[in-house]
PDB file of N, CA and C in Angstrom:
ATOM      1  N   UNK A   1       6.862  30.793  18.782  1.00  0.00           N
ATOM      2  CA  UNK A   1       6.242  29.629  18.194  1.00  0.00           C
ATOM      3  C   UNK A   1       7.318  28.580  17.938  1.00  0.00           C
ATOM      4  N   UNK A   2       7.062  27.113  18.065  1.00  0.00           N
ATOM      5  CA  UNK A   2       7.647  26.180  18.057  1.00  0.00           C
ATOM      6  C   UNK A   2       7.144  25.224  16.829  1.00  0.00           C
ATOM      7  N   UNK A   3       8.074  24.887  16.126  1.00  0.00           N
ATOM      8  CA  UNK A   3       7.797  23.312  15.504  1.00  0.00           C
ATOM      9  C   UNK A   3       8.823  22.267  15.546  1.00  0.00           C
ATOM     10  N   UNK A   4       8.384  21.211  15.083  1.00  0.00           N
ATOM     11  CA  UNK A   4       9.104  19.935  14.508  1.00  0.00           C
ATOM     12  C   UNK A   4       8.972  20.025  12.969  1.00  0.00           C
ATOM     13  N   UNK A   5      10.228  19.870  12.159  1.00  0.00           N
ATOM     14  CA  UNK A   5      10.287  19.630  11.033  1.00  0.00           C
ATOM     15  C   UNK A   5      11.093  18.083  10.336  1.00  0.00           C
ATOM     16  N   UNK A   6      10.234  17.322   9.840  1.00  0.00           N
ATOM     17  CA  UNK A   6      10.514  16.161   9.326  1.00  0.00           C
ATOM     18  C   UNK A   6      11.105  16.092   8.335  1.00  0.00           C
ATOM     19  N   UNK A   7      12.064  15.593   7.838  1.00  0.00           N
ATOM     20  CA  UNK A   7      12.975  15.995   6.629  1.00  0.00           C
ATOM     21  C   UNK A   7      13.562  14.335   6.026  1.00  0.00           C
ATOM     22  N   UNK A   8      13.654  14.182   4.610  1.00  0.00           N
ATOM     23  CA  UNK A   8      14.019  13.406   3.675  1.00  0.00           C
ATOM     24  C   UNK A   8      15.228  14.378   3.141  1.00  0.00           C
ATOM     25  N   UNK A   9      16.318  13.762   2.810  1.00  0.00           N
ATOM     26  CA  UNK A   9      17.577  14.049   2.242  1.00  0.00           C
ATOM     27  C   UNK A   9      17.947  12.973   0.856  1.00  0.00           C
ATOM     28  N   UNK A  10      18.790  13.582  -0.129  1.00  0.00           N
ATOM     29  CA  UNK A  10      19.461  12.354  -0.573  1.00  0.00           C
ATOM     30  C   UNK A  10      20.614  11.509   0.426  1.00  0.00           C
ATOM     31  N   UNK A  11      20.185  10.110   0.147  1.00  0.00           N
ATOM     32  CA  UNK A  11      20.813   9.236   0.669  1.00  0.00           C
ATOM     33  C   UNK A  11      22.542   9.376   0.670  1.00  0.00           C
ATOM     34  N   UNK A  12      22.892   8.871   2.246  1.00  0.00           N
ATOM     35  CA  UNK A  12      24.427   9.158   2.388  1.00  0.00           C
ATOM     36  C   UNK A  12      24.629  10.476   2.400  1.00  0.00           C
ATOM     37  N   UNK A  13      23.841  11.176   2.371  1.00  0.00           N
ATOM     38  CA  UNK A  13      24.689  12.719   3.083  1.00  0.00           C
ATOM     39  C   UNK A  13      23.615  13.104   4.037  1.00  0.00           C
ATOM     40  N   UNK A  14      23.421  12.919   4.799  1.00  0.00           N
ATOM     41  CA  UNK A  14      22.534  13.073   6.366  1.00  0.00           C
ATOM     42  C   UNK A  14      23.770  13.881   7.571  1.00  0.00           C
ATOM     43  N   UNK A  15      24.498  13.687   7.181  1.00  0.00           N
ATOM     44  CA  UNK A  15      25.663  14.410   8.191  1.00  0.00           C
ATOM     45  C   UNK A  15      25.893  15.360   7.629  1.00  0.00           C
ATOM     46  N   UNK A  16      25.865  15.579   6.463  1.00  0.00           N
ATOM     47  CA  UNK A  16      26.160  17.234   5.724  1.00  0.00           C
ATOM     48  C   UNK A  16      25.090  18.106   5.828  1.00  0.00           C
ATOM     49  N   UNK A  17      23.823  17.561   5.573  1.00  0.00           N
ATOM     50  CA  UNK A  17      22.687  18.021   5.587  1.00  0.00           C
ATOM     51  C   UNK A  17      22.710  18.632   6.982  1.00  0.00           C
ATOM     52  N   UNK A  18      22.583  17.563   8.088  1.00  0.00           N
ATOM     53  CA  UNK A  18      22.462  18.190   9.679  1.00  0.00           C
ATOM     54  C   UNK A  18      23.730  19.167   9.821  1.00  0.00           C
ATOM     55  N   UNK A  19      24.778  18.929   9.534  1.00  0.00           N
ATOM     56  CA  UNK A  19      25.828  20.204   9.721  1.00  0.00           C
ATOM     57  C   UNK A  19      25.011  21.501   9.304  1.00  0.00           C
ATOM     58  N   UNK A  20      24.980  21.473   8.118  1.00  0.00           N
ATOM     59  CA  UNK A  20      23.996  22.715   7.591  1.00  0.00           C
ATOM     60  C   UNK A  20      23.090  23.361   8.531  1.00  0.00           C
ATOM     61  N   UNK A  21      22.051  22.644   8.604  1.00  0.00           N
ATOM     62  CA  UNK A  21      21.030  22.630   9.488  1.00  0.00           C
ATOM     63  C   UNK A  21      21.141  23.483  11.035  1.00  0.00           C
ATOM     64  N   UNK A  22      22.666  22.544  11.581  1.00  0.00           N
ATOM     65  CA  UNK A  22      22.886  23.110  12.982  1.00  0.00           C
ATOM     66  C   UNK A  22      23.260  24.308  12.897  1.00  0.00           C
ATOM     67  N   UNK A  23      23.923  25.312  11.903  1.00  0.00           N
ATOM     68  CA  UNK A  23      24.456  26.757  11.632  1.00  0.00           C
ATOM     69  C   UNK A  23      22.735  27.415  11.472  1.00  0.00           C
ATOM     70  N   UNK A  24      21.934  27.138  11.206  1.00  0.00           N
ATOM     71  CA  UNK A  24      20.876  28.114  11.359  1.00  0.00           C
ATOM     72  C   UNK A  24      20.526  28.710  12.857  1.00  0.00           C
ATOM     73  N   UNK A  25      20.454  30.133  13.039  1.00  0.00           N
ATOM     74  CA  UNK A  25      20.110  30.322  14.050  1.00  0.00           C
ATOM     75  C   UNK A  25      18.643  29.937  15.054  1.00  0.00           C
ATOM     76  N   UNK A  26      17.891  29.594  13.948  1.00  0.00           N
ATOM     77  CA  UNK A  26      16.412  29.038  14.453  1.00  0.00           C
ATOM     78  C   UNK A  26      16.454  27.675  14.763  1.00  0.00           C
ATOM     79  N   UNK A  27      17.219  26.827  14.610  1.00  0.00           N
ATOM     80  CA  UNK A  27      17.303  25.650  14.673  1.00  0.00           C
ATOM     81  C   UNK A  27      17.498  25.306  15.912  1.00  0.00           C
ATOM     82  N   UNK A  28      16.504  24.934  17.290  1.00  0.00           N
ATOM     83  CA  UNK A  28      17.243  24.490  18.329  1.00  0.00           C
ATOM     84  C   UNK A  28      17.718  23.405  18.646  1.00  0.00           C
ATOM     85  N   UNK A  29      17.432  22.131  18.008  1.00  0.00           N
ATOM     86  CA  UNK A  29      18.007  20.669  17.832  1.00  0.00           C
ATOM     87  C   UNK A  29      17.804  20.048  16.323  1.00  0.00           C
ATOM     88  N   UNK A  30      18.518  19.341  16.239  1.00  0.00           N
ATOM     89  CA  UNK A  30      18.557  18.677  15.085  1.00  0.00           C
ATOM     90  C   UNK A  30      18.973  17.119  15.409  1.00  0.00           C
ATOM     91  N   UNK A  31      18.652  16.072  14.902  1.00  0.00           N
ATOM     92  CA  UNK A  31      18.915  14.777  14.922  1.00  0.00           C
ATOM     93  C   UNK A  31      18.566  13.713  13.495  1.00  0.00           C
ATOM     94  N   UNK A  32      19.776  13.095  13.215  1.00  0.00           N
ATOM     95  CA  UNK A  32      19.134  11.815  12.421  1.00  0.00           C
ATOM     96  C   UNK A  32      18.174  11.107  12.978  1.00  0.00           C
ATOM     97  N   UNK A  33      17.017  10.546  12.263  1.00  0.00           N
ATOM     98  CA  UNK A  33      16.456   9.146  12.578  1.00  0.00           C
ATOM     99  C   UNK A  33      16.050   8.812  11.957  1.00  0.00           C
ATOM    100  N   UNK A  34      15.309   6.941  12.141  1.00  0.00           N
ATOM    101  CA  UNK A  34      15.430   6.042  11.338  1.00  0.00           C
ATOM    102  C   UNK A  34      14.137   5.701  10.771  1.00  0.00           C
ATOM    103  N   UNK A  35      13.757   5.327   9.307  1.00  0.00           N
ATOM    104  CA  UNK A  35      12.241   5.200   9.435  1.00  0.00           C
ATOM    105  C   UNK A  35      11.960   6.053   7.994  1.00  0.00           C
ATOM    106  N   UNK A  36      10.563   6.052   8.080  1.00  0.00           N
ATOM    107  CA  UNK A  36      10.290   7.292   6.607  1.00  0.00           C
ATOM    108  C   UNK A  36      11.020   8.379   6.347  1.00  0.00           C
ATOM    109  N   UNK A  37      11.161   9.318   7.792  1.00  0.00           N
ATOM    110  CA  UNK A  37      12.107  10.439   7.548  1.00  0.00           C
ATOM    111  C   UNK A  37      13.817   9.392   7.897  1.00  0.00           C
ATOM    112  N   UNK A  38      14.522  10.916   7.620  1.00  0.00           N
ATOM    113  CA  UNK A  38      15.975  11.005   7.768  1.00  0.00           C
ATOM    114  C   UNK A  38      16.597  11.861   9.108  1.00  0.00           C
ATOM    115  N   UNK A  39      15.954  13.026   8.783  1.00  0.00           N
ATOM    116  CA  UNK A  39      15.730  14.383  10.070  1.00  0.00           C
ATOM    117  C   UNK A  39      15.046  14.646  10.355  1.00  0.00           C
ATOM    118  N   UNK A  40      15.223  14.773  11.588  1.00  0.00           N
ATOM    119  CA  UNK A  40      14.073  15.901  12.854  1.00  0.00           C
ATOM    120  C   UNK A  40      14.555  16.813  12.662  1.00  0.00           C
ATOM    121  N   UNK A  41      14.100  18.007  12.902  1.00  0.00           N
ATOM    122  CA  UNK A  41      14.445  19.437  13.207  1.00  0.00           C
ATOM    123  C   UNK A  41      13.165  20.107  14.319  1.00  0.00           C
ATOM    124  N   UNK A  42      13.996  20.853  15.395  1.00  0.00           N
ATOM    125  CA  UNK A  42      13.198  21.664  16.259  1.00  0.00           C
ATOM    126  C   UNK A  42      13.648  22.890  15.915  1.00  0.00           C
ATOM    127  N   UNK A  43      12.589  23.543  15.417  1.00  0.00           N
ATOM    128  CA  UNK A  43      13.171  25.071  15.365  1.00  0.00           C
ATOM    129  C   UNK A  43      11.671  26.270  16.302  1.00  0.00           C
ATOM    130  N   UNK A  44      12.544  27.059  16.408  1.00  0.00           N
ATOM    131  CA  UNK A  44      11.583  28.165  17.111  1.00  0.00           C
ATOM    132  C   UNK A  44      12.024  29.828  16.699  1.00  0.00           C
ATOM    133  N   UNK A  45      10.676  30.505  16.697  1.00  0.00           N
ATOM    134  CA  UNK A  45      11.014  31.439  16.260  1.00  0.00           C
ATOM    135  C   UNK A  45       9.719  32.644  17.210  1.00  0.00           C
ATOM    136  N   UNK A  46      10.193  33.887  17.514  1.00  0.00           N
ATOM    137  CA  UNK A  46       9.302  34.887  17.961  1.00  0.00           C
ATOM    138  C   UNK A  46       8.509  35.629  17.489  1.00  0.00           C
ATOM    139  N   UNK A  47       8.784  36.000  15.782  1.00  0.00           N
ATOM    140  CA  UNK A  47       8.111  36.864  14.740  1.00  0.00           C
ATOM    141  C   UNK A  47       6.736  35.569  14.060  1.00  0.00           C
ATOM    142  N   UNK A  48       5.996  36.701  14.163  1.00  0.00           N
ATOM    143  CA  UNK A  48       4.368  35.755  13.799  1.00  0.00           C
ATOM    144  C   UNK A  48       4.657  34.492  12.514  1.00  0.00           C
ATOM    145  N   UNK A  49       5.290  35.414  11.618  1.00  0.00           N
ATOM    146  CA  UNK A  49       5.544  34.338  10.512  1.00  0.00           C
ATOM    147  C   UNK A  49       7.271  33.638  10.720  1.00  0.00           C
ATOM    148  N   UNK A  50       7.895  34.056  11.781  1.00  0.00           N
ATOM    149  CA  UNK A  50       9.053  33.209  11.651  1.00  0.00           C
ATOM    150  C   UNK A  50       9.268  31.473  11.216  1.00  0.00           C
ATOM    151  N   UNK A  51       8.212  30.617  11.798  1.00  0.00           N
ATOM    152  CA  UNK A  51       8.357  29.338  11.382  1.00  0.00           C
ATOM    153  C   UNK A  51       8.227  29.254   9.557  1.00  0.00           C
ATOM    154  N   UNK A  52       7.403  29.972   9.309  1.00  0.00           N
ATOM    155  CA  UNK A  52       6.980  30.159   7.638  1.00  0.00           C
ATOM    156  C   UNK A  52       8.526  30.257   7.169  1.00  0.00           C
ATOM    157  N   UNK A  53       9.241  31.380   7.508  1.00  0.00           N
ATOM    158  CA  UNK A  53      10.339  31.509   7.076  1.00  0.00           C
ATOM    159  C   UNK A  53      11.351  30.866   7.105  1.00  0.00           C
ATOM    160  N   UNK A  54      12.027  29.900   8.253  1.00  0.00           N
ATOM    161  CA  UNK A  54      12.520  29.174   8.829  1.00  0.00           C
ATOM    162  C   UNK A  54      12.350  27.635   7.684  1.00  0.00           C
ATOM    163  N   UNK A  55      11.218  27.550   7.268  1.00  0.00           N
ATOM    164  CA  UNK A  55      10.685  26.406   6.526  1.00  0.00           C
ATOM    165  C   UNK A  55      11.382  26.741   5.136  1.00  0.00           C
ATOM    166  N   UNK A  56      11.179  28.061   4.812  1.00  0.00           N
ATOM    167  CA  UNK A  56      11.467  28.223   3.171  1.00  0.00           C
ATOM    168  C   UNK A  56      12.972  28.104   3.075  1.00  0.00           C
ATOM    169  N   UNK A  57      13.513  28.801   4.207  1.00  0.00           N
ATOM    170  CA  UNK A  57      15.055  28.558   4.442  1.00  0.00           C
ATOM    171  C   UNK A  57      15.185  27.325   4.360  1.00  0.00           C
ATOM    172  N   UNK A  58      15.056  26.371   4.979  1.00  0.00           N
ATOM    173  CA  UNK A  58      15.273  24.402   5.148  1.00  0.00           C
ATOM    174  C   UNK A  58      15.150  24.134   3.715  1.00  0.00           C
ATOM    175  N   UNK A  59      14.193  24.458   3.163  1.00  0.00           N
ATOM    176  CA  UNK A  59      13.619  23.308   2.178  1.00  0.00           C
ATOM    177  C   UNK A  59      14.269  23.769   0.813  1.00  0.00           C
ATOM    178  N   UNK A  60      15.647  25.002   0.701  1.00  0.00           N
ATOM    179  CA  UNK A  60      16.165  25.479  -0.510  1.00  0.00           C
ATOM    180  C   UNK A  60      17.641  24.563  -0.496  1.00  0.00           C
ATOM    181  N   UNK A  61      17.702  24.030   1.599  1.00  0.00           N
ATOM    182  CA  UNK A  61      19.289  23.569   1.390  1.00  0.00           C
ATOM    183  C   UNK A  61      18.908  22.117  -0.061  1.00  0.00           C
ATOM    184  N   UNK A  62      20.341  22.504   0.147  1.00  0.00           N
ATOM    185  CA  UNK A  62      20.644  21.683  -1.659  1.00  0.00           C
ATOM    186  C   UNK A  62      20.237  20.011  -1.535  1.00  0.00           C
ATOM    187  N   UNK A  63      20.606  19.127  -0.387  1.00  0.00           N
ATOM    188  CA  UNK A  63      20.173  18.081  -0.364  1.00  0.00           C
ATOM    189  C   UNK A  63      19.182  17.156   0.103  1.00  0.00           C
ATOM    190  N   UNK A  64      17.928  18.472   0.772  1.00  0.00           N
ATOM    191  CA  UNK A  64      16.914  18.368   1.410  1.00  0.00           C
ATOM    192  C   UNK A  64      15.874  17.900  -0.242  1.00  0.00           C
ATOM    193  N   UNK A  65      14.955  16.542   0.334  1.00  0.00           N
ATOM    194  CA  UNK A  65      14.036  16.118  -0.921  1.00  0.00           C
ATOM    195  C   UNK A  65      12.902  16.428  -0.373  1.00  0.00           C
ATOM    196  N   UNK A  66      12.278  16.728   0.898  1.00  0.00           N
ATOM    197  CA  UNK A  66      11.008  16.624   1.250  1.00  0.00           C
ATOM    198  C   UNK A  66      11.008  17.308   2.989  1.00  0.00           C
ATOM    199  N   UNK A  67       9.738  17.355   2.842  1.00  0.00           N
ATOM    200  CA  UNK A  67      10.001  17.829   4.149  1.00  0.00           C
ATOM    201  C   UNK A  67       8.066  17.700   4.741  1.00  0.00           C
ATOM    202  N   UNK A  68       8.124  17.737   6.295  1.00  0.00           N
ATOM    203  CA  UNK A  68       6.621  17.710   6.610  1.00  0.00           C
ATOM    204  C   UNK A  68       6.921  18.834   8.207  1.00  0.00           C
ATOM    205  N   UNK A  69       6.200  19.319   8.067  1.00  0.00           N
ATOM    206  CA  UNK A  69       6.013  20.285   9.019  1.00  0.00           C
ATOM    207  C   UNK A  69       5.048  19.997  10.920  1.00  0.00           C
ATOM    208  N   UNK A  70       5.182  20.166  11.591  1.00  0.00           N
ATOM    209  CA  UNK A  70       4.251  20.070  12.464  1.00  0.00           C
ATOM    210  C   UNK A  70       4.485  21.385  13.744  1.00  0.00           C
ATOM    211  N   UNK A  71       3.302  22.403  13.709  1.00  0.00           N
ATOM    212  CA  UNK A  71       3.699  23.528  14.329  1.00  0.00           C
ATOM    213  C   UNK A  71       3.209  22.966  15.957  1.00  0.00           C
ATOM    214  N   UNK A  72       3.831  23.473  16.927  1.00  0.00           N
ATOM    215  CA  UNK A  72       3.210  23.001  18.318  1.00  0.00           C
ATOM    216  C   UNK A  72       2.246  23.917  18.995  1.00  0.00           C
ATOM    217  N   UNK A  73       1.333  23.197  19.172  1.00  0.00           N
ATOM    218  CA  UNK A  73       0.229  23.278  19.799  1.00  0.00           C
ATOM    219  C   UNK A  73       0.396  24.089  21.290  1.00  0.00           C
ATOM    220  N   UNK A  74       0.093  24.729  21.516  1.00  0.00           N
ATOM    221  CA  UNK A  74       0.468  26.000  22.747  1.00  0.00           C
ATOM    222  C   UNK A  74      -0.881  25.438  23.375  1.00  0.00           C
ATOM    223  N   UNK A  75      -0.910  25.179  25.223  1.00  0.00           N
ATOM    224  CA  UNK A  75      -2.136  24.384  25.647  1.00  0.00           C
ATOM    225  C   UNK A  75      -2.134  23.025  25.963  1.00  0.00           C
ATOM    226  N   UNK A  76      -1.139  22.281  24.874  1.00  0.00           N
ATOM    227  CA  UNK A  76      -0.898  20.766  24.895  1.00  0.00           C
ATOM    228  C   UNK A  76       0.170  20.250  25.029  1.00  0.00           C
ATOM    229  N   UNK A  77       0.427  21.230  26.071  1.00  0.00           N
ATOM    230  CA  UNK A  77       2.599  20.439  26.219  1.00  0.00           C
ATOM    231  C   UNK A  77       2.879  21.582  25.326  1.00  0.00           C
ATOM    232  N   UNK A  78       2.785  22.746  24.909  1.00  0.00           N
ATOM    233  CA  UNK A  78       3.982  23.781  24.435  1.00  0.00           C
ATOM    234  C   UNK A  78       4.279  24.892  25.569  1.00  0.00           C
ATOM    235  N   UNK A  79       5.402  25.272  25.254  1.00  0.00           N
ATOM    236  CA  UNK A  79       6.364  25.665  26.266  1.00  0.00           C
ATOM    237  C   UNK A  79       5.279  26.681  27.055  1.00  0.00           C
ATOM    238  N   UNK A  80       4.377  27.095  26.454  1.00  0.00           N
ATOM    239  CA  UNK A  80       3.262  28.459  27.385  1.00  0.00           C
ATOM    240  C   UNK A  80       2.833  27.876  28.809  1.00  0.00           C
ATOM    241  N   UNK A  81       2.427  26.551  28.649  1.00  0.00           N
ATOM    242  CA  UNK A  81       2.171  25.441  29.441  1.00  0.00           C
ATOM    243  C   UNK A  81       3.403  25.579  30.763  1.00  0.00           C
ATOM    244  N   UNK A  82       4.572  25.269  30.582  1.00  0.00           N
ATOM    245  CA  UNK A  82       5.157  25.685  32.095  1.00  0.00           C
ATOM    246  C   UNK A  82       5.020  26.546  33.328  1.00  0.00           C
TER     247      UNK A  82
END
């Protein structure tokens, strides 16, 4: 299973935050961007509840304020689809 995770940080540490971020093993990309959020995050995981877990992990780092989730749709452009 695949998601996108949308992420708010405190301001001026977005590079510490994504450092963090990139050491998780579930994490397959990470990027700043500009706008309501701060971070993207792509993470993927094989165990039924791995994204669940993956989420609770993100949302304890210390300078993460918010976060929005979006799991991918398998059928509509997710990777099953190739």
């Amino acid at each position: 299973m695949q998601a996108y995770i949308l992420l708010n940080c405190v301001p001026g540490l977005e590079k510490e935050t994504i450092s963090e971020l990139k050491r998780m093993p579930e994490v397959d990309e990470v990027n700043g961007i500009m706008g309501r959020y701060d971070i993207i995050v792509k993470v993927a995981s094989s165990e039924p509840d791995g994204i669940d877990k993956v989420v609770r992990k993100i949302r304890i780092i210390k300078h993460i304020t918010a976060s929005y989730t979006m799991p991918v749709l398998y059928g509509q452009g997710g990777s099953i689809d190739s």
